[in-house]
Protein backbone atom coordinates (compact mmCIF):
# COMPACT_ATOMS: atom_id res chain seq x y z
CA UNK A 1 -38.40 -18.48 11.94
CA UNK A 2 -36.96 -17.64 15.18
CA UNK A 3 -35.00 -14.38 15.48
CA UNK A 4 -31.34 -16.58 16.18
CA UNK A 5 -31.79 -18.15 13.14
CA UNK A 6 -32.79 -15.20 10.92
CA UNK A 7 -29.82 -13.07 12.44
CA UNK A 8 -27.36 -16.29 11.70
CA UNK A 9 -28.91 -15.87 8.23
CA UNK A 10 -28.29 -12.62 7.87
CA UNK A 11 -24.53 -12.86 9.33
CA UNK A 12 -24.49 -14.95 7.18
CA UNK A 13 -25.28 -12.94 4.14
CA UNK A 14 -23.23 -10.44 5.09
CA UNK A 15 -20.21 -13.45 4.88
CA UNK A 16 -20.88 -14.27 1.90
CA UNK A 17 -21.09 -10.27 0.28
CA UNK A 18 -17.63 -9.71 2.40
CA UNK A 19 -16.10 -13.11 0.27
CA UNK A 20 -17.86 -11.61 -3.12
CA UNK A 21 -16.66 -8.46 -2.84
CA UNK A 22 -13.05 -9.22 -1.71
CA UNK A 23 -12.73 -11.68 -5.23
CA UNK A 24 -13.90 -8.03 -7.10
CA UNK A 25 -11.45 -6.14 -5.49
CA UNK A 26 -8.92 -8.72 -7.45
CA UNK A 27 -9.29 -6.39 -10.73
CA UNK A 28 -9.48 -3.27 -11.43
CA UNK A 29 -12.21 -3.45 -14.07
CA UNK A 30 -14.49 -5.13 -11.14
CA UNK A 31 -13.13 -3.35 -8.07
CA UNK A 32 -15.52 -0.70 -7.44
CA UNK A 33 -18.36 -3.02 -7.25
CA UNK A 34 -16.47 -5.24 -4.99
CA UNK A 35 -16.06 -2.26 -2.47
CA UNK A 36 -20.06 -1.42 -2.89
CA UNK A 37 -20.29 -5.31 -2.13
CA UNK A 38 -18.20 -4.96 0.71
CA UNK A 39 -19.59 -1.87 1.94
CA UNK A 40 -23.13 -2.96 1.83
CA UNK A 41 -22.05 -6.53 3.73
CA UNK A 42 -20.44 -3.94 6.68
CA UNK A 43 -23.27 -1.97 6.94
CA UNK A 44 -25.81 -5.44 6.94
CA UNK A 45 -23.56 -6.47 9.81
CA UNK A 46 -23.65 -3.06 12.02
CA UNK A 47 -26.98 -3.42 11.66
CA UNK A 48 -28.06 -7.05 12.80
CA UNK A 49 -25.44 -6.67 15.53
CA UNK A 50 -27.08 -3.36 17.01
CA UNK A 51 -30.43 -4.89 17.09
CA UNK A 52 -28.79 -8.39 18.34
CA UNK A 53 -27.81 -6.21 21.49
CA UNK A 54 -30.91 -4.20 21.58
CA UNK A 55 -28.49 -0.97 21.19
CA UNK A 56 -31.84 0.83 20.02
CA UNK A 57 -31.11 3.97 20.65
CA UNK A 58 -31.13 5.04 16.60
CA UNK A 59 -30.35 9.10 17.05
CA UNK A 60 -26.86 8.18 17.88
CA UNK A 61 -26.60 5.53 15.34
CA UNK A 62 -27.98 7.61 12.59
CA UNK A 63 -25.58 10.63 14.36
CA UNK A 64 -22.58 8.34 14.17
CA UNK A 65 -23.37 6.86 10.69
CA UNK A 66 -24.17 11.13 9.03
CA UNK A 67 -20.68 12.21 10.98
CA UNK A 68 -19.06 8.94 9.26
CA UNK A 69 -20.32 8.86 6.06
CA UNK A 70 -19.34 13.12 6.08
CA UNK A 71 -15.71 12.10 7.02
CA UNK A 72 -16.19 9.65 4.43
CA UNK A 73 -16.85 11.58 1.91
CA UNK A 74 -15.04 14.42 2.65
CA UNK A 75 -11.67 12.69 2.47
CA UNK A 76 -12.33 10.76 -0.88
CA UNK A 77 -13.14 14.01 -2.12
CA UNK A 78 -10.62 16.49 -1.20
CA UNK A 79 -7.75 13.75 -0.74
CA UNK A 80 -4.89 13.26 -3.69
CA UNK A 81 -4.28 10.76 -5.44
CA UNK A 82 -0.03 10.90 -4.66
CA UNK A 83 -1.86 11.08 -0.26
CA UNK A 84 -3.94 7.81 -0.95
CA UNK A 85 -1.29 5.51 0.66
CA UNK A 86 -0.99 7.76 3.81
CA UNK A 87 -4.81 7.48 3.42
CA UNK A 88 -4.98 3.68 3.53
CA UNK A 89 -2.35 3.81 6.76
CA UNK A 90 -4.04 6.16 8.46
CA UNK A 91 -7.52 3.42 7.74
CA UNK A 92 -5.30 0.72 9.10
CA UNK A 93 -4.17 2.53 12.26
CA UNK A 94 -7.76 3.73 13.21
CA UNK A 95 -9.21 -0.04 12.15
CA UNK A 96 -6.41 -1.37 14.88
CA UNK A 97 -7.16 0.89 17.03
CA UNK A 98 -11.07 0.74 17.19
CA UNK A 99 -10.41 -2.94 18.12
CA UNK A 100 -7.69 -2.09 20.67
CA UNK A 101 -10.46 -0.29 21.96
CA UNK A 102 -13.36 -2.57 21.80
CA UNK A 103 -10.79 -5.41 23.62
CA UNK A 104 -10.17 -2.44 26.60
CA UNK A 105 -14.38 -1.86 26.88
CA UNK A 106 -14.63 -5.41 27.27
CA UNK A 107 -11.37 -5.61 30.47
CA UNK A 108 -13.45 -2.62 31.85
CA UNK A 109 -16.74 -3.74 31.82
CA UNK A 110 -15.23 -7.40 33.29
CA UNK A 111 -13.58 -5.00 36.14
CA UNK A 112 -10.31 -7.01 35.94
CA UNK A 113 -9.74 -9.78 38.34
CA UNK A 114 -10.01 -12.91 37.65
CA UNK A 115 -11.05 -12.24 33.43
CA UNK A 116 -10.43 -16.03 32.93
CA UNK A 117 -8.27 -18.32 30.01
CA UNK A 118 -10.86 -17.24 27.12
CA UNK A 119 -11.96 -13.99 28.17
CA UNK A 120 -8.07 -12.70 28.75
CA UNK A 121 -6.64 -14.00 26.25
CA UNK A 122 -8.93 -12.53 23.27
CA UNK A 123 -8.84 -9.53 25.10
CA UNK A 124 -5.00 -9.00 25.10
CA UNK A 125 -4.25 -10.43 21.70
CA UNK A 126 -6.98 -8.04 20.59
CA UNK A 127 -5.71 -5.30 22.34
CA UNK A 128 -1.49 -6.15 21.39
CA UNK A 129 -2.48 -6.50 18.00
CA UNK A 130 -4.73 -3.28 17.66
CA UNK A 131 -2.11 -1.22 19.57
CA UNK A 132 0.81 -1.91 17.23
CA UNK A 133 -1.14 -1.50 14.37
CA UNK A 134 -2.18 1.75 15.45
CA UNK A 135 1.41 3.21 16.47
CA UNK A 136 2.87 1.16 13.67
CA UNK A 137 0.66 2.55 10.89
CA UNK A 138 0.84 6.31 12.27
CA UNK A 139 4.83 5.84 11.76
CA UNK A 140 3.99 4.87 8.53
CA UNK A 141 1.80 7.42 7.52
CA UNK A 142 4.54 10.03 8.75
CA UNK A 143 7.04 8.64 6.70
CA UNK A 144 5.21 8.31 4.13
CA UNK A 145 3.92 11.93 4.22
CA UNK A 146 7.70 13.06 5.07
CA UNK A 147 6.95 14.42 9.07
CA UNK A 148 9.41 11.22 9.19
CA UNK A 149 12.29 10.70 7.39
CA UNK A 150 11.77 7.90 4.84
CA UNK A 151 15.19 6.30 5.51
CA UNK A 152 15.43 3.55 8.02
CA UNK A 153 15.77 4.97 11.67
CA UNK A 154 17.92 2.66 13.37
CA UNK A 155 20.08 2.69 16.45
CA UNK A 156 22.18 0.14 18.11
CA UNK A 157 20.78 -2.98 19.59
CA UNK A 158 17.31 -1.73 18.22
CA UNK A 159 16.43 -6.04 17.73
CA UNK A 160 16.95 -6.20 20.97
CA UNK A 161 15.08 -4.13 22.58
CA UNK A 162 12.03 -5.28 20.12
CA UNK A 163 12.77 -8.75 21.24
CA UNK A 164 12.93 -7.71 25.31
CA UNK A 165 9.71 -5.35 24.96
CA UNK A 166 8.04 -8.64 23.09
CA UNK A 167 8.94 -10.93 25.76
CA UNK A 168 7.58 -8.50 28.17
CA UNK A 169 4.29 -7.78 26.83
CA UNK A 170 4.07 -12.02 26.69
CA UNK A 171 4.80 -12.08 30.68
CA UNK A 172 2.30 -9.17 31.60
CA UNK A 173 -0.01 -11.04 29.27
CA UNK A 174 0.43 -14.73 31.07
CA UNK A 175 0.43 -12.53 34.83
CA UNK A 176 -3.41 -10.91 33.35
CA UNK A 177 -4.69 -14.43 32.32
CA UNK A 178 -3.09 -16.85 35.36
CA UNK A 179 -2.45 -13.83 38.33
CA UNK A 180 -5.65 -11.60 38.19
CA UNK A 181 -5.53 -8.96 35.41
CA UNK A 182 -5.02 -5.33 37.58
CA UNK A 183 -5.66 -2.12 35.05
CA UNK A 184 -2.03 -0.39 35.97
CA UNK A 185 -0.36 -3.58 34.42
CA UNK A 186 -2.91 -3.46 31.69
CA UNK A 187 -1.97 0.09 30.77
CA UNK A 188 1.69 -1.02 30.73
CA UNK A 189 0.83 -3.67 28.43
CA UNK A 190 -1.20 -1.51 25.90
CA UNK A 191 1.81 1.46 26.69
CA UNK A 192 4.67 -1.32 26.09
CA UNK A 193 2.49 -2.53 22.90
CA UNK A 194 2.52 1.29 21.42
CA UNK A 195 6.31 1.17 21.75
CA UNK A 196 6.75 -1.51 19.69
CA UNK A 197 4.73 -0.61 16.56
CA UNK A 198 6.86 2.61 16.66
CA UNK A 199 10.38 0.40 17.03
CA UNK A 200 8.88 -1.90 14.20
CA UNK A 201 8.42 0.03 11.91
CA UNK A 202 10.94 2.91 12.06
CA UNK A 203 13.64 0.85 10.79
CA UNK A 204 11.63 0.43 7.41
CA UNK A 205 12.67 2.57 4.94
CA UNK A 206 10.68 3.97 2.17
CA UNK A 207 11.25 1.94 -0.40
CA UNK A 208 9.53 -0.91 1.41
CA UNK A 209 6.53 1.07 2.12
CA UNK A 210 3.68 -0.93 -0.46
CA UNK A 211 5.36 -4.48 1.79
CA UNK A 212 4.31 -2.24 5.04
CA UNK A 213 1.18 -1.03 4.15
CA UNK A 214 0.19 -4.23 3.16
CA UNK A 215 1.06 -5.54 6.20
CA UNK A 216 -0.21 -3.52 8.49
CA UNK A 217 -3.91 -3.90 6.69
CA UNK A 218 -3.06 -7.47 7.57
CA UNK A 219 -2.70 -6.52 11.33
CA UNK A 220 -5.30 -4.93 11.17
CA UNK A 221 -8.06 -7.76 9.78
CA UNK A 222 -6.16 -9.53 12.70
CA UNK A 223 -6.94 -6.92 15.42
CA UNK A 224 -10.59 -6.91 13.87
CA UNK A 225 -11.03 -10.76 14.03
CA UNK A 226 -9.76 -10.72 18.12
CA UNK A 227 -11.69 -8.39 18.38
CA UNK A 228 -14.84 -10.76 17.51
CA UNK A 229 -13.60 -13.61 19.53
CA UNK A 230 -13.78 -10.48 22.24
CA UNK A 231 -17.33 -9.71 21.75
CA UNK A 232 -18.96 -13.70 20.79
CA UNK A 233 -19.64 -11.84 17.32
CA UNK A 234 -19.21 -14.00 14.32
CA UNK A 235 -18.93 -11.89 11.27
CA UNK A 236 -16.41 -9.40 13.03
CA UNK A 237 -14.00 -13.25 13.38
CA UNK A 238 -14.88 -13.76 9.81
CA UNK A 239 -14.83 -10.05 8.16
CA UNK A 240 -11.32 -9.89 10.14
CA UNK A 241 -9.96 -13.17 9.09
CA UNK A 242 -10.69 -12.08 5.38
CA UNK A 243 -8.89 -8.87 5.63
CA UNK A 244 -5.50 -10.32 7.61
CA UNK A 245 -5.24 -13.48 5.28
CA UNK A 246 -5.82 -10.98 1.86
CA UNK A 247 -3.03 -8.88 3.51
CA UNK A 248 -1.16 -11.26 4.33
CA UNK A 249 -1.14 -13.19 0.79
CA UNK A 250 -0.64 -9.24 -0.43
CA UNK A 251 2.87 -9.18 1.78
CA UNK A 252 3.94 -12.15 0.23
CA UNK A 253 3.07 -11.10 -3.09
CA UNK A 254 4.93 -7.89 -2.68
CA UNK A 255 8.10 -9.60 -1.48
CA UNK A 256 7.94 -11.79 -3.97
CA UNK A 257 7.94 -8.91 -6.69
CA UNK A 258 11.41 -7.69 -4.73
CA UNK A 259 13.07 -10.64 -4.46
CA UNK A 260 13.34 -10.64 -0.37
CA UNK A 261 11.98 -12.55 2.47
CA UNK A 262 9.54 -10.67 4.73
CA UNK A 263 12.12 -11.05 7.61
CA UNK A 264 14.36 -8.61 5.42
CA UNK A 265 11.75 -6.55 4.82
CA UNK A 266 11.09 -5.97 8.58
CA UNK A 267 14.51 -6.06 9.93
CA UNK A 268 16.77 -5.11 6.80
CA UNK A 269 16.68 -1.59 6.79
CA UNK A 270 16.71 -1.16 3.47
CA UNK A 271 15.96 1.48 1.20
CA UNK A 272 16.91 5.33 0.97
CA UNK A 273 15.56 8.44 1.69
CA UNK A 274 13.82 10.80 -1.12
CA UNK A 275 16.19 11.69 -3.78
CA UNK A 276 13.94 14.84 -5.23
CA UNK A 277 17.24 17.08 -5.49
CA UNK A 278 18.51 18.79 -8.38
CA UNK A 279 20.35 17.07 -11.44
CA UNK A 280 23.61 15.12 -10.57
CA UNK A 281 26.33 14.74 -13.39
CA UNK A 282 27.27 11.71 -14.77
CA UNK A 283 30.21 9.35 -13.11
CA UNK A 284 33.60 8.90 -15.21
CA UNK A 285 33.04 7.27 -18.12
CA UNK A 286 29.15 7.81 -18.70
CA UNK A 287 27.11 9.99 -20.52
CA UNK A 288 23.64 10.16 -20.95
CA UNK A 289 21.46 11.06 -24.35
CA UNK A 290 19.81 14.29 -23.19
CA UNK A 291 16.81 15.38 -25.51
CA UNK A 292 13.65 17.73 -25.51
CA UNK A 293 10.10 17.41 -25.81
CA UNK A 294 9.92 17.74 -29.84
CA UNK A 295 12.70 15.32 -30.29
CA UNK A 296 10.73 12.78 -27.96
CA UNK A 297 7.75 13.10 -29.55
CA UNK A 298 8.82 12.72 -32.81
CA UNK A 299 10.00 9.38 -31.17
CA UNK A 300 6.41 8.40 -30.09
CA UNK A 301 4.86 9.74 -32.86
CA UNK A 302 6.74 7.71 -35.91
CA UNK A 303 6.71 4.53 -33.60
CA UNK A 304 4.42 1.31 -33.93
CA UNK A 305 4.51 0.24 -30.69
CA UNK A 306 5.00 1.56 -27.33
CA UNK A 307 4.87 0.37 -23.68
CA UNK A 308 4.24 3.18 -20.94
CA UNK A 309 5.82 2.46 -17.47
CA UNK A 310 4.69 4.71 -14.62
CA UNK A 311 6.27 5.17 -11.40
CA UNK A 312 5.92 7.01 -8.31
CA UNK A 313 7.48 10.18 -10.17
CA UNK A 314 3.95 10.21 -12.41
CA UNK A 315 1.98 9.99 -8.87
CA UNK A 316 3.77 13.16 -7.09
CA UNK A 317 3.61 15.20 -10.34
CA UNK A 318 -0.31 14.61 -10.88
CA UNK A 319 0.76 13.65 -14.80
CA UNK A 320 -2.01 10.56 -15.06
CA UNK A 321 -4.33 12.64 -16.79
CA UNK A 322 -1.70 14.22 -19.45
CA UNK A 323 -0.36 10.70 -19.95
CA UNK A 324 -3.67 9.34 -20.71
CA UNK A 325 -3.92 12.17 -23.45
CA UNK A 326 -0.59 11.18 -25.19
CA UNK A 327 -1.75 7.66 -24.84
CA UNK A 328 -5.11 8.99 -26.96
CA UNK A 329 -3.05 10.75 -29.46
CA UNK A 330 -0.58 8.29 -30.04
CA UNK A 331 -3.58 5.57 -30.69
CA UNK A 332 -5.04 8.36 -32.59
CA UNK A 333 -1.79 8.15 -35.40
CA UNK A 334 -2.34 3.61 -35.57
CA UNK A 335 0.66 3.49 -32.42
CA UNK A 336 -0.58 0.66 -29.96
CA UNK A 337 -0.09 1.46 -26.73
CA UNK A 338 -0.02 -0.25 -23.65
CA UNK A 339 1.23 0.23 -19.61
CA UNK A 340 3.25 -1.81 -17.58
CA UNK A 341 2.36 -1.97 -14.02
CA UNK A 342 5.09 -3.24 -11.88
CA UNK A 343 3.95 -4.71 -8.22
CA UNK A 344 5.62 -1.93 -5.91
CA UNK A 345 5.65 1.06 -8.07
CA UNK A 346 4.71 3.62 -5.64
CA UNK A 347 3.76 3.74 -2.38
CA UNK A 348 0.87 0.82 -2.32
CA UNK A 349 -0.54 -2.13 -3.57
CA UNK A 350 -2.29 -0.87 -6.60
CA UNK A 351 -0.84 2.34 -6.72
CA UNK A 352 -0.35 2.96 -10.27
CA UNK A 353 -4.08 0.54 -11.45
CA UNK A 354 -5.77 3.26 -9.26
CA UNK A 355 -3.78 6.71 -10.45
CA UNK A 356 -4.74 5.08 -14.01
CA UNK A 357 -7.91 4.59 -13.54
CA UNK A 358 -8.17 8.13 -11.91
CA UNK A 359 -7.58 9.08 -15.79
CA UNK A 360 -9.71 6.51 -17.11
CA UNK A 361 -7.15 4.53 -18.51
CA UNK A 362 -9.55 1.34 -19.93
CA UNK A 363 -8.60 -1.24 -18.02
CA UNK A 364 -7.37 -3.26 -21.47
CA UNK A 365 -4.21 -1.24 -21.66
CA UNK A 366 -2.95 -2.25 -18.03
CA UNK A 367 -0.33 -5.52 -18.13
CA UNK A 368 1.60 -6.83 -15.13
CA UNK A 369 5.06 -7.72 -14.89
CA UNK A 370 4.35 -11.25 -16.05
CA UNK A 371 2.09 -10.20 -18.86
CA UNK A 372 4.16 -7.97 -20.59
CA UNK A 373 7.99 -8.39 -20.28
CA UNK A 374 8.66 -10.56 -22.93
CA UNK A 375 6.75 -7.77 -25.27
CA UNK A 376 9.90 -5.26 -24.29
CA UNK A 377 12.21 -7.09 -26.36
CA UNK A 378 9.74 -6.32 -29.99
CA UNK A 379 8.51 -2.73 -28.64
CA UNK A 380 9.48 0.09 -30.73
CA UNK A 381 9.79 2.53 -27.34
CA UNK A 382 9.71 2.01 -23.61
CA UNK A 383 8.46 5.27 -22.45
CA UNK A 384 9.46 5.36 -18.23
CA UNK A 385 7.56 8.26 -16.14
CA UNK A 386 9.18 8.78 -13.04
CA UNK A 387 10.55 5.19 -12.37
CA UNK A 388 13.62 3.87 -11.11
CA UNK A 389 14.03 0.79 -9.61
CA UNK A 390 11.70 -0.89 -11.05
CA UNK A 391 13.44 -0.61 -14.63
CA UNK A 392 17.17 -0.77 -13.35
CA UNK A 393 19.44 -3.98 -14.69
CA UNK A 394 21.11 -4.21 -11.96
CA UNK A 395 19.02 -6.60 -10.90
CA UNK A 396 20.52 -9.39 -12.96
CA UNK A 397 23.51 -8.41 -10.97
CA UNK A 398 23.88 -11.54 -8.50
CA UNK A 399 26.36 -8.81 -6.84
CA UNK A 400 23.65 -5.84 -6.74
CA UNK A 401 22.17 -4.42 -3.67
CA UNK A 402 19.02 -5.42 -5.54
CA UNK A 403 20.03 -8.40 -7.15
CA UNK A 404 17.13 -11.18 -7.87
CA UNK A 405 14.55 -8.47 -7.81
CA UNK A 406 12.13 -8.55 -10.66
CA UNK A 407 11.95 -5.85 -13.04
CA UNK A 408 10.86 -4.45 -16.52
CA UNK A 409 12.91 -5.47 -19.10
CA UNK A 410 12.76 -2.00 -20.79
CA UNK A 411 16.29 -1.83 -21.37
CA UNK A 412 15.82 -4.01 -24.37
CA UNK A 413 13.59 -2.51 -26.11
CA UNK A 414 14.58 -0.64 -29.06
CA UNK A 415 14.45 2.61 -27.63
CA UNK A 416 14.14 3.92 -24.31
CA UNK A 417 12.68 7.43 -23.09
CA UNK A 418 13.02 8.03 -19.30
CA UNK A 419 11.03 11.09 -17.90
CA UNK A 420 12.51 11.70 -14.98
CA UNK A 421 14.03 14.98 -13.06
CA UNK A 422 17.82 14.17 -12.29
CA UNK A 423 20.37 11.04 -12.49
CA UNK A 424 19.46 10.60 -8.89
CA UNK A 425 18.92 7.20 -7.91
CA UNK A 426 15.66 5.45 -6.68
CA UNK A 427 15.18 4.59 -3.05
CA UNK A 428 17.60 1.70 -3.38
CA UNK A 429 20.24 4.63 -3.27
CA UNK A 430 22.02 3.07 -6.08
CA UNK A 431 23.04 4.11 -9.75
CA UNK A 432 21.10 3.24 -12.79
CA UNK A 433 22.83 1.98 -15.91
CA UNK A 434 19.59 2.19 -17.93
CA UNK A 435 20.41 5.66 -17.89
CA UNK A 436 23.66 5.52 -19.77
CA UNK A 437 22.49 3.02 -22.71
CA UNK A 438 23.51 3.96 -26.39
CA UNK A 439 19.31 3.77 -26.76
CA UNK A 440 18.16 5.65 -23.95
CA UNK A 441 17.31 9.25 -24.47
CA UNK A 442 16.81 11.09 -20.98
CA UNK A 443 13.93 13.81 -21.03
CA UNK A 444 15.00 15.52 -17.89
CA UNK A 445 12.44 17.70 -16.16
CA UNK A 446 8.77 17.57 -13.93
CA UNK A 447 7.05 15.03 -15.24
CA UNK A 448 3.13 17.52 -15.34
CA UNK A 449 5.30 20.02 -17.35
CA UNK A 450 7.48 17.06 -19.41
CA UNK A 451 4.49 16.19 -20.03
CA UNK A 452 1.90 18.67 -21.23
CA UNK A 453 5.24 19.81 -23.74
CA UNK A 454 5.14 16.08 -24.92
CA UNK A 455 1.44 16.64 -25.77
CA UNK A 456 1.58 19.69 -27.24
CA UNK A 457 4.75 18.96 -29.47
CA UNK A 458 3.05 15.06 -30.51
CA UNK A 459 0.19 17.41 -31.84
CA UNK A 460 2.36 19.18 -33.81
CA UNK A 461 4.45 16.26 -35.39
């Protein structure tokens, strides 16, 4: 066997892990194996492709892969759980970036001139693609860790301005291919390209955050797969075209789950800032059922069934772990317990499946949307941890801000127990009715310390 054909053979192993490992990261149960699979197919390729360019020098490959893997490690260890989406952006921006990167090597090592139809254009898709992603995703990742405000950062004519930097970034593009590609314009191009991840993705407000970082991953497999039409190297097009296509199927998935196109997503500004202030009183006419940890338990305790639905509130108080020991004592007394996992609860795809799992949550208990909402109507308590808008009936409202948008029908089960720490609304910045309902009882307070008094006073009952 000559050595083409054996490194097409092993490319193409490494394919086929990337597909079989992508189809595993489709369920939690199987998702850690997938990302082994996945893993192993990356490292296959780095691999065959060093040795396909005789890049032999292995101390600084086995330097590069110890200082990695340390990184690596490092962050999956000492990162939190509530951090994991400013994680994944962070992964995104770097992944654009290395192939912004890789596409400027390449214009170097060419010199410029005349780069030619192919060689150009590869090189500046790959390099406008990587570059957005990169500014985009670090916008992202300050939002989402608050250096940013979460609301939607807008100013006047801000569509514009997108639209003229967009056009501009095409012209310097076609002047590259057809006029002889000069580094200064190049630099404008990859400066002009910066911009406009920044100007995309300020206007995004927080609540559309799991739609953005889903996106951006999509950019990213993009960025990735110019990169290989940069560099002749086949699984880089096809590892790439995997991870844009699952993202974008992701995006669509996500807007599907709230009800808007991804056009709204991107240029609605939508969605509030943080609302983590202290308890606001009721409107005119409302009042809410306000009880304690004993009187909640004894709830849970005395019920047959209940249905558990987390939100981002359970992820910033670090409660998965107390949660999964109610959910044990409450199985404990014959109560059947399950969770509800809606789409965009919290601040990724996933978000909730992997706080869960955290806790070791078996896999059996998790439902989606679809699986479990006609099971609210015969549930003896809907027990909601530090979600909002997910669970708020103003969705059925064809006049609501969020109108359309699919939620949990918690509301009609027979009784309702919110854990939450004011009558603040969600990031839609709107008022939740579920709140006032004859069978809602409002447990007011941080969900860690609602919690471990839930535990301790279930023990008791």
């Amino acid at each position: 066997m000559n050595p083409d054909t054996l490194l097409q053979l092993v490319y193409l192993l490494s394919a086929t892990l990337f597909v079989f490992g992508l189809k595993r990261l489709g369920s939690p149960a199987t998702a850690r194996q997938g990302n082994r699979m996945a893993a192993l197919a990356m490292l296959i390729a780095i691999v065959a492709t060093l040795v396909e360019q005789e890049i032999l020098n292995w101390q600084l490959i086995a330097l590069g892969i110890i200082l990695g893997s340390l990184a690596g490690a490092i962050a999956a260890r000492t990162v939190r759980m509530t951090d994991m989406p400013q994680m994944v952006g962070i992964f995104n921006g770097l992944g654009g970036g290395a192939s912004g990167v890789v596409a400027a090597a390449e214009f170097f090592r060419l010199g410029g001139g005349d780069l030619g139809v192919e060689a150009g254009v590869t090189i500046l898709l790959s390099t406008l693609i990587g570059t957005v992603t990169l500014s985009g995703s670090f916008i992202a990742f300050g939002k989402l860790q608050r250096f940013i405000s979460g609301a939607p950062l807008t100013f006047p004519f801000s569509r514009t301005l997108n639209a003229v930097l967009f056009v501009a970034i095409l012209v310097i593009a076609a002047m590259q291919v057809t006029g002889g590609a000069t580094v200064t314009m190049y630099l404008v191009l990859t400066g002009l390209a910066l911009v406009l991840g920044i100007l995309l993705v300020s206007p995004i407000g927080g609540a559309d955050m799991p739609v953005v970082i889903s996106l951006l991953n999509s950019y990213s497999g993009l960025a990735a797969s110019a990169a290989g039409f940069v560099l002749g190297n086949m699984i880089l097009i096809i590892s790439g075209a995997l991870v844009g296509a699952a993202g974008l199927i992701l995006t669509n998935l996500m807007c599907k789950a709230m009800n808007r196109s991804l056009a709204n997503v991107a240029f609605g500004a939508f969605g509030a800032a943080d609302s983590t202030g202290g308890r606001i009183t009721p409107g005119e006419g409302k009042t809410v059922r306000d009880v304690d940890a004993e009187q909640a338990a004894m709830v849970l305790a005395y019920a047959q069934s209940v249905i558990v639905v987390p939100g981002y509130g359970l992820a910033v108080a670090q409660a998965q772990h107390d949660i999964r020991k109610l959910s044990d004592l409450l199985q404990e007394r014959g109560v059947t317990v399950k969770f509800a996992i809606h789409p965009v609860a919290g601040r990724m795809p996933g978000h909730m499946n992997v706080l869960l799992a955290e806790a070791d949550v078996p896999y059996t208990q998790l439902f989606d949307l679809d699986e479990i909402n006609d099971e609210f109507s015969t549930t003896d308590v809907a027990l909601i941890v530090g979600a909002n808008d997910v669970v708020n009936p103003d969705a059925r409202d064809p006049s609501s801000v969020i109108a359309g948008m699919p939620i949990l029908d918690v509301d009609r089960a027979r009784n309702v127990i919110v854990m939450k720490r004011s009558l603040s609304p969600g990031f839609a910045g709107i008022d939740n009715p579920l709140f006032y309902l004859d069978r809602t009882m409002m447990f007011f307070g941080d969900a860690k310390g609602s919690m471990v008094d839930l535990v301790r006073e279930t023990k008791e009952v």
